[in-house]
PDB file of N, CA and C in Angstrom:
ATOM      1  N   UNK A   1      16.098   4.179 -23.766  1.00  0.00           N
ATOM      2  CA  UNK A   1      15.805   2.805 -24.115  1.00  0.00           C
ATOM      3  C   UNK A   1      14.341   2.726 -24.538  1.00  0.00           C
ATOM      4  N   UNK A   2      14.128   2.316 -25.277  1.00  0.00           N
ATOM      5  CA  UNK A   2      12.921   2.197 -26.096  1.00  0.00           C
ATOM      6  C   UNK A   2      11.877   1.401 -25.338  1.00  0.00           C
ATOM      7  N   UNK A   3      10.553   1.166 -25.196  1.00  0.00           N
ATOM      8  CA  UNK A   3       9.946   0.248 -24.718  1.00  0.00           C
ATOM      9  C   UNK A   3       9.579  -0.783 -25.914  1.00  0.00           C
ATOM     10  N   UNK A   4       9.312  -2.157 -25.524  1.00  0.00           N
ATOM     11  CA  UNK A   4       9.060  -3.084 -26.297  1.00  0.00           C
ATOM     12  C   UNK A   4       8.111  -3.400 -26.807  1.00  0.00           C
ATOM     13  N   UNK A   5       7.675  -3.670 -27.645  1.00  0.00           N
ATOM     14  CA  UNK A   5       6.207  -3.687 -28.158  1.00  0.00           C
ATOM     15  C   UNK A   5       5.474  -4.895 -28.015  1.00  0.00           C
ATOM     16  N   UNK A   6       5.618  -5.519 -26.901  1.00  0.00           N
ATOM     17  CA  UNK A   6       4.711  -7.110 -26.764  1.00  0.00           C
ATOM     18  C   UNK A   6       3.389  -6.487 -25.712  1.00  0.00           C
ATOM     19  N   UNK A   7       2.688  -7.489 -26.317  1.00  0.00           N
ATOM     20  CA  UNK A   7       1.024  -6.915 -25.946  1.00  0.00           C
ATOM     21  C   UNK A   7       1.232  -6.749 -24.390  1.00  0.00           C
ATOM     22  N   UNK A   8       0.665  -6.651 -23.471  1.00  0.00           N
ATOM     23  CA  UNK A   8       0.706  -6.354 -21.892  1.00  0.00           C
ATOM     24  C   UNK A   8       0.516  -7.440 -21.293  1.00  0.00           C
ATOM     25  N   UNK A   9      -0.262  -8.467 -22.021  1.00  0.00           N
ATOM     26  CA  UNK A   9      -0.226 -10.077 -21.433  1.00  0.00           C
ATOM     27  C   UNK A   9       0.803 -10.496 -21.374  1.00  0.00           C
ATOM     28  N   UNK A  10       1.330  -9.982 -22.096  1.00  0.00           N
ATOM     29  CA  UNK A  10       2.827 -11.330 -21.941  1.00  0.00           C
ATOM     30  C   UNK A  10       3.937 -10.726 -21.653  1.00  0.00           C
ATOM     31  N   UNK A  11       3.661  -9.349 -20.753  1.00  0.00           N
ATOM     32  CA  UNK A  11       4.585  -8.488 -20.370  1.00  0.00           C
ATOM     33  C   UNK A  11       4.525  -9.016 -18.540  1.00  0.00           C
ATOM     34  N   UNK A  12       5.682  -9.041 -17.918  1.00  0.00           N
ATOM     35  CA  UNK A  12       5.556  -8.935 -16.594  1.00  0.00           C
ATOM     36  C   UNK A  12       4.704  -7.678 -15.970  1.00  0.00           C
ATOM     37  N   UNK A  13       3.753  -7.594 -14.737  1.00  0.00           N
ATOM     38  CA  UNK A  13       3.242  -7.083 -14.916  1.00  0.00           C
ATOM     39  C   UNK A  13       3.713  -5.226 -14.181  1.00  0.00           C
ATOM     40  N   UNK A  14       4.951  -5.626 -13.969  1.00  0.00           N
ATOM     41  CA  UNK A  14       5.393  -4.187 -13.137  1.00  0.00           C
ATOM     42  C   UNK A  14       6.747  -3.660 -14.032  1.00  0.00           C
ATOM     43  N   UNK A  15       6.766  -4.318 -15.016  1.00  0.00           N
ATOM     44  CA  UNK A  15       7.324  -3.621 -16.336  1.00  0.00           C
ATOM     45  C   UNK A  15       6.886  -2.338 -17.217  1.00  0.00           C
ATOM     46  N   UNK A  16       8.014  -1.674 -17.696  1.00  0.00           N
ATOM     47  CA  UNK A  16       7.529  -0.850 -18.649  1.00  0.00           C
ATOM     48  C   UNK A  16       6.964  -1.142 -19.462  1.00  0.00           C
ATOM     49  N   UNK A  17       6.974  -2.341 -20.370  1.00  0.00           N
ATOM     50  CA  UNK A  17       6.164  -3.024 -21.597  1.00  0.00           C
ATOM     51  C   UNK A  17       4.512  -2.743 -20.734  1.00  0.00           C
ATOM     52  N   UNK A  18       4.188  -3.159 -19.706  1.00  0.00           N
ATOM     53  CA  UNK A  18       2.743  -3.093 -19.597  1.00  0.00           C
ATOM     54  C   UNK A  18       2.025  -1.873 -19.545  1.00  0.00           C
ATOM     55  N   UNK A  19       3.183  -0.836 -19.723  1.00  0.00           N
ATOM     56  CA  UNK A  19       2.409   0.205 -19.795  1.00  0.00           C
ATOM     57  C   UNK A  19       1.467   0.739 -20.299  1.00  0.00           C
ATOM     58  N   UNK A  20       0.220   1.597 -20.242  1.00  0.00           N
ATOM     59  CA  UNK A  20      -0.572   2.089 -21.329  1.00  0.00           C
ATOM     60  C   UNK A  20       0.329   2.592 -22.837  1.00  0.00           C
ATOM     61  N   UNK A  21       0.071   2.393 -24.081  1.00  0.00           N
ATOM     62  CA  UNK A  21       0.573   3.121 -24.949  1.00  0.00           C
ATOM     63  C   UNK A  21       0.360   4.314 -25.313  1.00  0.00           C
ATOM     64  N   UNK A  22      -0.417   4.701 -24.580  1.00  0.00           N
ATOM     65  CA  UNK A  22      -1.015   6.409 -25.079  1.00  0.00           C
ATOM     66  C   UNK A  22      -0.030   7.578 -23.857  1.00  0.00           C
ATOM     67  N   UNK A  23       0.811   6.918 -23.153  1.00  0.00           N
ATOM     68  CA  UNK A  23       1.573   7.735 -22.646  1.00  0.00           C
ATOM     69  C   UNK A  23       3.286   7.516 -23.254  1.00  0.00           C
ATOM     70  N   UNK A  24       3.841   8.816 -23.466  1.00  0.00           N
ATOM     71  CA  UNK A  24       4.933   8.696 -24.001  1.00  0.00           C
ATOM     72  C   UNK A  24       6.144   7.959 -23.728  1.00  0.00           C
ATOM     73  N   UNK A  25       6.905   7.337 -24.283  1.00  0.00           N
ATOM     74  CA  UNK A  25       7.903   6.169 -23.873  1.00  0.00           C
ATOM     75  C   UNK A  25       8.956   6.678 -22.375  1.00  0.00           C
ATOM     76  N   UNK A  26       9.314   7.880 -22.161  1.00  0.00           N
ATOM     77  CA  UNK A  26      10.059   8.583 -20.728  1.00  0.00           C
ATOM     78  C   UNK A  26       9.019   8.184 -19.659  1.00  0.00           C
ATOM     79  N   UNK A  27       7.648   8.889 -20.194  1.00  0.00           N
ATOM     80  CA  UNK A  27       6.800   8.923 -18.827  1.00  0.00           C
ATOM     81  C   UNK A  27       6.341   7.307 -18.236  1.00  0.00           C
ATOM     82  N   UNK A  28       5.811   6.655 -19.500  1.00  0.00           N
ATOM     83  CA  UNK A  28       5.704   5.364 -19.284  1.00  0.00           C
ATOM     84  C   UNK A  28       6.617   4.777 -18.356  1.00  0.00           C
ATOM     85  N   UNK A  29       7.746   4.867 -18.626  1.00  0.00           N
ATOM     86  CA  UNK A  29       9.182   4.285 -18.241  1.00  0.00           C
ATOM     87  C   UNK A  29       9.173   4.948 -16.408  1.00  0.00           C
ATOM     88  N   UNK A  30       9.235   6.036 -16.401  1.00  0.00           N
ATOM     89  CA  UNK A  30       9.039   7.069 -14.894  1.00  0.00           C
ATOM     90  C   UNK A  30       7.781   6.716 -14.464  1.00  0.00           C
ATOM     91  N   UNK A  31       6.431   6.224 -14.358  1.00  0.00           N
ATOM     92  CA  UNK A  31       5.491   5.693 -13.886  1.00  0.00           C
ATOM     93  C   UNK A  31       6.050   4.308 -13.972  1.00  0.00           C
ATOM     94  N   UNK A  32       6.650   3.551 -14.237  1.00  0.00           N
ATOM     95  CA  UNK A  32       6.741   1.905 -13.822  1.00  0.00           C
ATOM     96  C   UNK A  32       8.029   2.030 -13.295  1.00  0.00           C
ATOM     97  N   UNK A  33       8.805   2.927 -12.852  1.00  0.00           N
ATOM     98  CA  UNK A  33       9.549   3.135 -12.064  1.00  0.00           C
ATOM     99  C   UNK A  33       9.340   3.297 -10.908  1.00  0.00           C
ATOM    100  N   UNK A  34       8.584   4.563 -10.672  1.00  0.00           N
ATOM    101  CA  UNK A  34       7.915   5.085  -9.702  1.00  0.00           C
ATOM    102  C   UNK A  34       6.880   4.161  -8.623  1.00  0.00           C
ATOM    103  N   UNK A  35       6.299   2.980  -9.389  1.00  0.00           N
ATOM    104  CA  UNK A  35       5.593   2.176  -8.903  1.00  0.00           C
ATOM    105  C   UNK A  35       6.208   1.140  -8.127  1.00  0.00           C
ATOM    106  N   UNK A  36       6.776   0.789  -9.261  1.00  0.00           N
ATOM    107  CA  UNK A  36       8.029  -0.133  -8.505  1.00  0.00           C
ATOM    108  C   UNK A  36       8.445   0.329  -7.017  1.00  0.00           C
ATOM    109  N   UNK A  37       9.282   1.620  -7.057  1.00  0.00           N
ATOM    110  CA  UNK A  37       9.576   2.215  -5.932  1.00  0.00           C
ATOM    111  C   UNK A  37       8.234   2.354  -4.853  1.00  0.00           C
ATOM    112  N   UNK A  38       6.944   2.489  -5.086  1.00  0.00           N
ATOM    113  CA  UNK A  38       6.627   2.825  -4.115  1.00  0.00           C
ATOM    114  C   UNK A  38       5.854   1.049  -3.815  1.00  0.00           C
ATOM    115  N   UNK A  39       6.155   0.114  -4.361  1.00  0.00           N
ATOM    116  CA  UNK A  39       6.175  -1.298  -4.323  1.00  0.00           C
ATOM    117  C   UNK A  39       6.919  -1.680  -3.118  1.00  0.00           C
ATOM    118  N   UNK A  40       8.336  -1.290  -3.260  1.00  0.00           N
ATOM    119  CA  UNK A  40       9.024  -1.547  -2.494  1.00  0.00           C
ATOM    120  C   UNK A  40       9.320  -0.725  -1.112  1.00  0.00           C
ATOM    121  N   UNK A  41       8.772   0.424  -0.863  1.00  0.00           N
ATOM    122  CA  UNK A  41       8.366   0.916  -0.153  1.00  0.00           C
ATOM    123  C   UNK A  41       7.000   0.295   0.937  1.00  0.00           C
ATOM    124  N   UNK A  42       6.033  -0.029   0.278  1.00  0.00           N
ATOM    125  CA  UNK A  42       5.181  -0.290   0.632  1.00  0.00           C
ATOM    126  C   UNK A  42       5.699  -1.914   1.736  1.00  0.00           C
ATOM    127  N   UNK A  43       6.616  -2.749   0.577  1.00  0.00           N
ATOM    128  CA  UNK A  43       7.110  -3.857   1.938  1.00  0.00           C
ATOM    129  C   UNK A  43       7.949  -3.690   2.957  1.00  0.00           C
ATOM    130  N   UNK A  44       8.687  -2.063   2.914  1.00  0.00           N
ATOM    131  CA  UNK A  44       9.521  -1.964   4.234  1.00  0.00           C
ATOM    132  C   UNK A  44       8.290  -1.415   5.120  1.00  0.00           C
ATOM    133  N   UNK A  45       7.407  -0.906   4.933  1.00  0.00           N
ATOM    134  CA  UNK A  45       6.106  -0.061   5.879  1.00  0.00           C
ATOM    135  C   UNK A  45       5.809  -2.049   6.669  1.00  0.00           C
ATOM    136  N   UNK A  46       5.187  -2.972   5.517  1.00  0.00           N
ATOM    137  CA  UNK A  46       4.881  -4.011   5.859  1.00  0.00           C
ATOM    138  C   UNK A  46       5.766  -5.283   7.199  1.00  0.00           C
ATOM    139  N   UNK A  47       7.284  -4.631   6.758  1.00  0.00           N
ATOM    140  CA  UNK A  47       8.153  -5.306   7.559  1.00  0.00           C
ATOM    141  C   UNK A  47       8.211  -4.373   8.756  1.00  0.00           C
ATOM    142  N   UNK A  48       8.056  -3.044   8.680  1.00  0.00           N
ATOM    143  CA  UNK A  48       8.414  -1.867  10.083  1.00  0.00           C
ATOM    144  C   UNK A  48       7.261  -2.300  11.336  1.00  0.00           C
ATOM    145  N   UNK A  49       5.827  -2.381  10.122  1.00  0.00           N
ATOM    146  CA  UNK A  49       4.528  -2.939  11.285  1.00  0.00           C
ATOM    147  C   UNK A  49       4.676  -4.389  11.883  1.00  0.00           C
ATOM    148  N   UNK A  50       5.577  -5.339  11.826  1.00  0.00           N
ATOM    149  CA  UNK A  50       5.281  -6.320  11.729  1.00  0.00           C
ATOM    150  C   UNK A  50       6.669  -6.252  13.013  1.00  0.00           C
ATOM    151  N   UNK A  51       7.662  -5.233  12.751  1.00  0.00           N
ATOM    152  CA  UNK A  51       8.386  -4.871  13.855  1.00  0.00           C
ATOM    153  C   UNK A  51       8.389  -3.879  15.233  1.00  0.00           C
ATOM    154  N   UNK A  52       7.170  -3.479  15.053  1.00  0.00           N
ATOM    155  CA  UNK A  52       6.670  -3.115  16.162  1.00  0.00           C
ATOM    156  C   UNK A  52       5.585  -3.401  16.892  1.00  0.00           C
ATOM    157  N   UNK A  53       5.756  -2.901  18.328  1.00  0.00           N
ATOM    158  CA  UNK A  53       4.778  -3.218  18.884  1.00  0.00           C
ATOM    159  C   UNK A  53       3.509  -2.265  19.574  1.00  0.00           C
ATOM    160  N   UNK A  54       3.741  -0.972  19.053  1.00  0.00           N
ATOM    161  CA  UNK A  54       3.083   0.012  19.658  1.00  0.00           C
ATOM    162  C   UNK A  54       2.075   0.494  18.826  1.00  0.00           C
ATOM    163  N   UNK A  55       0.649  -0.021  19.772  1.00  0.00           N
ATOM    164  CA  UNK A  55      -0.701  -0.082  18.706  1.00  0.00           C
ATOM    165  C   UNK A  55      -0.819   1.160  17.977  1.00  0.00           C
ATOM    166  N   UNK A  56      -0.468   2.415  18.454  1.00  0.00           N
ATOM    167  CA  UNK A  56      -0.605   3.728  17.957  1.00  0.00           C
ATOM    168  C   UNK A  56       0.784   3.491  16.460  1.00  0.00           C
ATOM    169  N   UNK A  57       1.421   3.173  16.441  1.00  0.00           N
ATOM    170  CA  UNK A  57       2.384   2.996  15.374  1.00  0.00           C
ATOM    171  C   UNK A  57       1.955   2.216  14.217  1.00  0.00           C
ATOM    172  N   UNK A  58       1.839   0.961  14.845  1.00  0.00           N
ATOM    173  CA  UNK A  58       0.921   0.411  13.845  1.00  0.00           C
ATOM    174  C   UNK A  58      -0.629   0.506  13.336  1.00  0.00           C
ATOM    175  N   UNK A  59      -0.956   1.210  14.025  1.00  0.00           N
ATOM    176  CA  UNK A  59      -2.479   1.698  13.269  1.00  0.00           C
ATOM    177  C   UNK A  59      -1.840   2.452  12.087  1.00  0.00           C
ATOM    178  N   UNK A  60      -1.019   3.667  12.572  1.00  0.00           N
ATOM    179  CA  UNK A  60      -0.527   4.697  11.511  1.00  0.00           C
ATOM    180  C   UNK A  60      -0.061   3.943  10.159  1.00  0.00           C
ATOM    181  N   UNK A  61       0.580   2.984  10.447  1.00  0.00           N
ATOM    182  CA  UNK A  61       2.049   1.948   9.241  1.00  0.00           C
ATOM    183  C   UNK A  61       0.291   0.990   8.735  1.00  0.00           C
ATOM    184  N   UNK A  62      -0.532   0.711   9.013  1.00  0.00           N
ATOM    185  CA  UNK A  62      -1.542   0.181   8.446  1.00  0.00           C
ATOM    186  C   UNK A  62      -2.119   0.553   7.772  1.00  0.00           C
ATOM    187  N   UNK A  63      -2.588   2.296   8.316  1.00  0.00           N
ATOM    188  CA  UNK A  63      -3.109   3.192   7.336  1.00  0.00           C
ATOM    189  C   UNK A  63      -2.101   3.500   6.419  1.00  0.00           C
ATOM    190  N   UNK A  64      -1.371   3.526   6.488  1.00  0.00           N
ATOM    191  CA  UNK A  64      -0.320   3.920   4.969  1.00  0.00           C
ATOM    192  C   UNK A  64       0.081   2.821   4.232  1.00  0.00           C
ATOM    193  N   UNK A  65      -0.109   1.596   4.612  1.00  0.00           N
ATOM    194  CA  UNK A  65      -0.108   0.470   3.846  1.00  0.00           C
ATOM    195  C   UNK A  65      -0.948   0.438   3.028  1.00  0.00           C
ATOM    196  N   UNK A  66      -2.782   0.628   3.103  1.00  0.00           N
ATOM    197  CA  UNK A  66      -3.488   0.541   2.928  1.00  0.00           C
ATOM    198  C   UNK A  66      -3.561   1.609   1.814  1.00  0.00           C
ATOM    199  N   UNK A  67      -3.506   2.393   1.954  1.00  0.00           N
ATOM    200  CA  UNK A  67      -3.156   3.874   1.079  1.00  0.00           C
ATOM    201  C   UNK A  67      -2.124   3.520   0.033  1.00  0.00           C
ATOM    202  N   UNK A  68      -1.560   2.971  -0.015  1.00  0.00           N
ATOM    203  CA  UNK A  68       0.044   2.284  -0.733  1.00  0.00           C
ATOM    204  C   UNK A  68      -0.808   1.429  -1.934  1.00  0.00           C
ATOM    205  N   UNK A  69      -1.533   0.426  -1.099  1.00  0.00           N
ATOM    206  CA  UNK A  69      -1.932  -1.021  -2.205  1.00  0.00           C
ATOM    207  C   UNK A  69      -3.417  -0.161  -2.991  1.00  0.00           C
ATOM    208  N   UNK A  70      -4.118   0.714  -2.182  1.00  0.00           N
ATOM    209  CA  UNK A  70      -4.951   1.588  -3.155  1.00  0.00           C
ATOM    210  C   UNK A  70      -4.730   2.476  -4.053  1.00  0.00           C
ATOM    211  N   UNK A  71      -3.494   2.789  -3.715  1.00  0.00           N
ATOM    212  CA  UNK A  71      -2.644   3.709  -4.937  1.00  0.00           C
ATOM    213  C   UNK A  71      -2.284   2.841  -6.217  1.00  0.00           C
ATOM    214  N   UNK A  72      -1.627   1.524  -5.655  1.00  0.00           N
ATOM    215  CA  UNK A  72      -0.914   0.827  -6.733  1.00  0.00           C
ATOM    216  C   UNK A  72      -2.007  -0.072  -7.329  1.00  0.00           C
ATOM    217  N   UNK A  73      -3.321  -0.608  -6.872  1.00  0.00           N
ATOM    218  CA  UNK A  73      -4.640  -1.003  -7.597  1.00  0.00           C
ATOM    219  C   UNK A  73      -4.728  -0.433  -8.648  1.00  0.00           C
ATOM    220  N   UNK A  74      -4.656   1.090  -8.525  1.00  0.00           N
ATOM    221  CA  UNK A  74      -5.021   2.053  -9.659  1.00  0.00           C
ATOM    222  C   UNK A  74      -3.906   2.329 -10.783  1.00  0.00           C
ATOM    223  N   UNK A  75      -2.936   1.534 -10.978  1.00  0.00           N
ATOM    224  CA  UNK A  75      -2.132   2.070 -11.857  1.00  0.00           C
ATOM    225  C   UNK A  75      -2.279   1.363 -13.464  1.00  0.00           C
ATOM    226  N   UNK A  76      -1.611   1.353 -14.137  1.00  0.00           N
ATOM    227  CA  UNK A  76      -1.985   0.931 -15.592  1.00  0.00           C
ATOM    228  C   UNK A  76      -0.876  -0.174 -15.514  1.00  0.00           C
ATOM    229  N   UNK A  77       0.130   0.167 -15.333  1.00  0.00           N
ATOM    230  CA  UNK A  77       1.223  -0.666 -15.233  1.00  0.00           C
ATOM    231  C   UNK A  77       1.432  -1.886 -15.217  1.00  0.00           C
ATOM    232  N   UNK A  78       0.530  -2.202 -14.254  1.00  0.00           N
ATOM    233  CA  UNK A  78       0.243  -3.531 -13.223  1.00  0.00           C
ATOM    234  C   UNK A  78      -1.114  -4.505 -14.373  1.00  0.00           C
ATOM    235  N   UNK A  79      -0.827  -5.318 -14.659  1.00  0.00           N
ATOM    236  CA  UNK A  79      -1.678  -6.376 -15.133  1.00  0.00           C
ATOM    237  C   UNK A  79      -3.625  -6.513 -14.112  1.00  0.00           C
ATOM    238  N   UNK A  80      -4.343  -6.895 -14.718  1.00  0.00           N
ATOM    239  CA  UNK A  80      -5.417  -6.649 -13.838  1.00  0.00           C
ATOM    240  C   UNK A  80      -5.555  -7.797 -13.080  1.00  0.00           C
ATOM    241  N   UNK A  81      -4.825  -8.749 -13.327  1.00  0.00           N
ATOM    242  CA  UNK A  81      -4.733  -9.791 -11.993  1.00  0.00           C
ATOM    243  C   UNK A  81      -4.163  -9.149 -10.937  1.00  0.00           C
ATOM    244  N   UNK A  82      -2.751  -8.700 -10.936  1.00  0.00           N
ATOM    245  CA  UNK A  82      -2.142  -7.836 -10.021  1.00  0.00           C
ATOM    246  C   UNK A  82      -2.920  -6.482  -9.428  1.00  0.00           C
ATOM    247  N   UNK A  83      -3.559  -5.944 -10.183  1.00  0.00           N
ATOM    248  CA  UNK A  83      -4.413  -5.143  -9.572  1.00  0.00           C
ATOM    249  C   UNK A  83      -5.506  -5.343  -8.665  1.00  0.00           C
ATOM    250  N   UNK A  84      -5.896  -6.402  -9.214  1.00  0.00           N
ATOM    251  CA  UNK A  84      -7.178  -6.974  -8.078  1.00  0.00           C
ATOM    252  C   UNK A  84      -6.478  -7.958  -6.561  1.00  0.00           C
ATOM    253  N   UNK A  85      -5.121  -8.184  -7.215  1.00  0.00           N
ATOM    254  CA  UNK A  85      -4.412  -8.043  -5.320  1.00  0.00           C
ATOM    255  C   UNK A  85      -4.152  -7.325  -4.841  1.00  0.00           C
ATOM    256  N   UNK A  86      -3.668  -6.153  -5.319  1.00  0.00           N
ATOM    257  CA  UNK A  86      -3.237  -4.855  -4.357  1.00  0.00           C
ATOM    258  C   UNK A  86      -4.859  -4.351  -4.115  1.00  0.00           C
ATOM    259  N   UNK A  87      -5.742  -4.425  -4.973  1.00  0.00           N
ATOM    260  CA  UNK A  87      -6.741  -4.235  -4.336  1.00  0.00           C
ATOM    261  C   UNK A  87      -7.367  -4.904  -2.619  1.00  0.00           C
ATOM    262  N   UNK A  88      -7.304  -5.802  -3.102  1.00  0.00           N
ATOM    263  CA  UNK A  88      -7.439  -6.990  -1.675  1.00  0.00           C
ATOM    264  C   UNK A  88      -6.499  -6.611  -0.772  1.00  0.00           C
ATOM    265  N   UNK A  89      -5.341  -6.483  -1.052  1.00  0.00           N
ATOM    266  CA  UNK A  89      -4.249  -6.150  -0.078  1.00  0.00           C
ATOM    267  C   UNK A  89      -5.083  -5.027   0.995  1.00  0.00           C
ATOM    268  N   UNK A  90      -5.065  -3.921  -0.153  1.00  0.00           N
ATOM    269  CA  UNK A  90      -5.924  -2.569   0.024  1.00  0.00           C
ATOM    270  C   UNK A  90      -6.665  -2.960   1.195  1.00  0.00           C
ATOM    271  N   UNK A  91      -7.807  -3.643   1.261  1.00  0.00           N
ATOM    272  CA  UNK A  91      -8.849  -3.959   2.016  1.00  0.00           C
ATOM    273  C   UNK A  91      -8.576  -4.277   3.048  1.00  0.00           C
ATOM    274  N   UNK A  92      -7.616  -5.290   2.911  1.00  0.00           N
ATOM    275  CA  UNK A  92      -7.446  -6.297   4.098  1.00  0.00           C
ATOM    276  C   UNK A  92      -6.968  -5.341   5.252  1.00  0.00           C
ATOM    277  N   UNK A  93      -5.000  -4.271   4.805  1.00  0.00           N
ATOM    278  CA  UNK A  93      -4.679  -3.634   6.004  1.00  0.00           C
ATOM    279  C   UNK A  93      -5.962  -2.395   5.808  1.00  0.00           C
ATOM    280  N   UNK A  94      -6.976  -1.920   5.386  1.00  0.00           N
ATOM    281  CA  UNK A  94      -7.966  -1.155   6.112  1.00  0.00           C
ATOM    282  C   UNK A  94      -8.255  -1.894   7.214  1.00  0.00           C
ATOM    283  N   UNK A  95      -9.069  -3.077   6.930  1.00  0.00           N
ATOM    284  CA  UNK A  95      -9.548  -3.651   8.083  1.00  0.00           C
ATOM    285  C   UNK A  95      -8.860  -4.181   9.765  1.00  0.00           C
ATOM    286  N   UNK A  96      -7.206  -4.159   9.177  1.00  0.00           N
ATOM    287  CA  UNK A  96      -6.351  -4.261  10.309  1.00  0.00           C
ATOM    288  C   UNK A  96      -6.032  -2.698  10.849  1.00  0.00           C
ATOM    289  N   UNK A  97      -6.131  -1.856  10.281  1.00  0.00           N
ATOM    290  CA  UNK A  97      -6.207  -0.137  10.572  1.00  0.00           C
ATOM    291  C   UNK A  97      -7.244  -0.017  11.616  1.00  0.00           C
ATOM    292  N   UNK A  98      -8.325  -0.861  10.957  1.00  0.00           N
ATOM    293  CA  UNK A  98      -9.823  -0.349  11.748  1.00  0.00           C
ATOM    294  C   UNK A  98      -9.882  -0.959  12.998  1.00  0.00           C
ATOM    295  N   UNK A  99      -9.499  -2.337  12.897  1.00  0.00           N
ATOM    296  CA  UNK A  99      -9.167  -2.773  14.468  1.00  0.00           C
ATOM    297  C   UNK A  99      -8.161  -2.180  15.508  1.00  0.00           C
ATOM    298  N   UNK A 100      -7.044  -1.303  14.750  1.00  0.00           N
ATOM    299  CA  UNK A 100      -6.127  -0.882  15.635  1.00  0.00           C
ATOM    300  C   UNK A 100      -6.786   0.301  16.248  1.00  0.00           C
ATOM    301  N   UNK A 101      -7.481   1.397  15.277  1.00  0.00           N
ATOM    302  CA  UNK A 101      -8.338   2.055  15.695  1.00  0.00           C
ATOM    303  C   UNK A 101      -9.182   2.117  16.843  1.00  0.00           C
ATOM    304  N   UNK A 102     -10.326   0.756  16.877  1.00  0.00           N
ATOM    305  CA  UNK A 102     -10.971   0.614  17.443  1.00  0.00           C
ATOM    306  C   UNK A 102     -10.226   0.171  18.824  1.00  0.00           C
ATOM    307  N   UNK A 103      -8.919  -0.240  18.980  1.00  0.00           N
ATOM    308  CA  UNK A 103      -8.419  -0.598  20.077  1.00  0.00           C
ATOM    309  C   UNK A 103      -7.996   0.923  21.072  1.00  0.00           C
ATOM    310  N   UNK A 104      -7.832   1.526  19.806  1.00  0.00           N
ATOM    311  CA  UNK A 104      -7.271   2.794  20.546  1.00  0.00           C
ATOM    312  C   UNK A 104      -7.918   3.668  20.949  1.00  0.00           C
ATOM    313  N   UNK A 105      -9.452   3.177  20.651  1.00  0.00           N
ATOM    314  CA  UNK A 105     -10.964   4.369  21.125  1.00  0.00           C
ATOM    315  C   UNK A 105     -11.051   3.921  22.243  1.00  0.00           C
ATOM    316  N   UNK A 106     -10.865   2.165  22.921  1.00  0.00           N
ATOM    317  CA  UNK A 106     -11.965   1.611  23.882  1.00  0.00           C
ATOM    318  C   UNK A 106     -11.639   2.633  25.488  1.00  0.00           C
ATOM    319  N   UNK A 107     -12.481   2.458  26.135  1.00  0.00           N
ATOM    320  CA  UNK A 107     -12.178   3.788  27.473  1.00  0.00           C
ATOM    321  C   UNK A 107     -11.335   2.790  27.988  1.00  0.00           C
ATOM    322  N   UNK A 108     -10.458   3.636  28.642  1.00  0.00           N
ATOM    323  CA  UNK A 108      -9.196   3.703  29.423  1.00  0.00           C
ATOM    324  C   UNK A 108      -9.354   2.575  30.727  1.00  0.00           C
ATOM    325  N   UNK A 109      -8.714   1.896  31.049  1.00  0.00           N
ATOM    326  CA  UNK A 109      -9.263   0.623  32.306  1.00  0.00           C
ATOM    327  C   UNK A 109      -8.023   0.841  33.171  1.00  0.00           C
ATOM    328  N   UNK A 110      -8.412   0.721  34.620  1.00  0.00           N
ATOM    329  CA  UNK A 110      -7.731   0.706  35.787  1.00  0.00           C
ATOM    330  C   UNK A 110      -7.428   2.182  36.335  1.00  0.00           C
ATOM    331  N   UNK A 111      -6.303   2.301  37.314  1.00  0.00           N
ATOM    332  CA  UNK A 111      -6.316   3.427  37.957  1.00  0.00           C
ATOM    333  C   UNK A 111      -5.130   4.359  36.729  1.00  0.00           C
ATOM    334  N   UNK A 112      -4.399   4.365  35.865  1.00  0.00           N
ATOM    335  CA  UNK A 112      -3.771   5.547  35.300  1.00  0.00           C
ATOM    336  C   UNK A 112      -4.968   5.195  34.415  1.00  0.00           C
ATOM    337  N   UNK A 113      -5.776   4.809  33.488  1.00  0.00           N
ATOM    338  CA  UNK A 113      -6.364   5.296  33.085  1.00  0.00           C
ATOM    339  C   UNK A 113      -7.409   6.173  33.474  1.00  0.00           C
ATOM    340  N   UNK A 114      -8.228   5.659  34.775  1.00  0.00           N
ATOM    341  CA  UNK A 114      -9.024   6.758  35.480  1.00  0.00           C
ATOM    342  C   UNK A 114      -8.512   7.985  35.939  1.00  0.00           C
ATOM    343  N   UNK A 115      -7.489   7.960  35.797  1.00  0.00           N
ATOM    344  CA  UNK A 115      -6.419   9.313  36.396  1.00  0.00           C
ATOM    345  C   UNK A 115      -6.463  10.468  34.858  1.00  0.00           C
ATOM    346  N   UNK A 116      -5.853   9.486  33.542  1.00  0.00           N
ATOM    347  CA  UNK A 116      -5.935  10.272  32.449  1.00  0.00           C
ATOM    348  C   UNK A 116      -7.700  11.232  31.946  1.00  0.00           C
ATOM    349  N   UNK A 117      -8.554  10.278  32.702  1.00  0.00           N
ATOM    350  CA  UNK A 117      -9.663  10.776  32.617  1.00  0.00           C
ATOM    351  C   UNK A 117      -9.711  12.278  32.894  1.00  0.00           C
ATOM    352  N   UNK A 118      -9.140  12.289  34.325  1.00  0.00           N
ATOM    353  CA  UNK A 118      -9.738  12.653  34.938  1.00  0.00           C
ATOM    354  C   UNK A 118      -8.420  14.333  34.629  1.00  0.00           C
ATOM    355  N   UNK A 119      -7.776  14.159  34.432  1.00  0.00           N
ATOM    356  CA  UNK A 119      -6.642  14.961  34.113  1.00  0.00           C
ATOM    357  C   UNK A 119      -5.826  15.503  32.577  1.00  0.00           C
TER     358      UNK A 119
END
């Protein structure tokens, strides 16, 4: 199937039409595929963290969220409005990564934690 030739503005922005033109019409087509897919990937990670409750899980599903919307910032595909949200996206679960992080450094409180200290 051919791609369409309307400028990238007036293409949706996770379409093949927005693709760069300097890549060939298959690959074009397999990169806005591919994106897509890891689009939709990226909201089951979003729905899995949002279904659990174990800070060590969700630090991990944050950091790969985060990794997800910095991947998809960078693509051609995506319109540069859309890019500058997955950018933000990007940012935001870092900063929910970094708090889970930081929850999971603080020293250990009460007696099994003084025990793990100590053992």
């Amino acid at each position: 199937m051919p791609l369409a030739t309307a400028a990238p503005s007036s293409a949706r922005p996770h379409s093949a039409e927005a693709v760069s033109e300097q890549l060939p019409a298959g690959t074009a087509s397999q990169l806005a595929n591919a994106n897509r897919a890891l689009w939709s990937a990226t909201l089951g990670l979003m729905t899995a963290f949002m279904q659990t409750s174990a800070p060590a899980h969700r630090l991990l599903l944050a950091q790969r969220i985060s990794r997800n919307f910095t991947t998809l910032a960078a693509q051609e595909c995506f319109d540069a409005d859309c890019r500058g949200r997955f950018d933000r996206l990007a940012r935001r679960w870092a900063g929910t990564s970094q708090k889970y992080a930081a929850d999971s450094q603080q020293a250990p409180t009460g007696v099994r934690g003084l025990l793990r200290l100590l053992f």
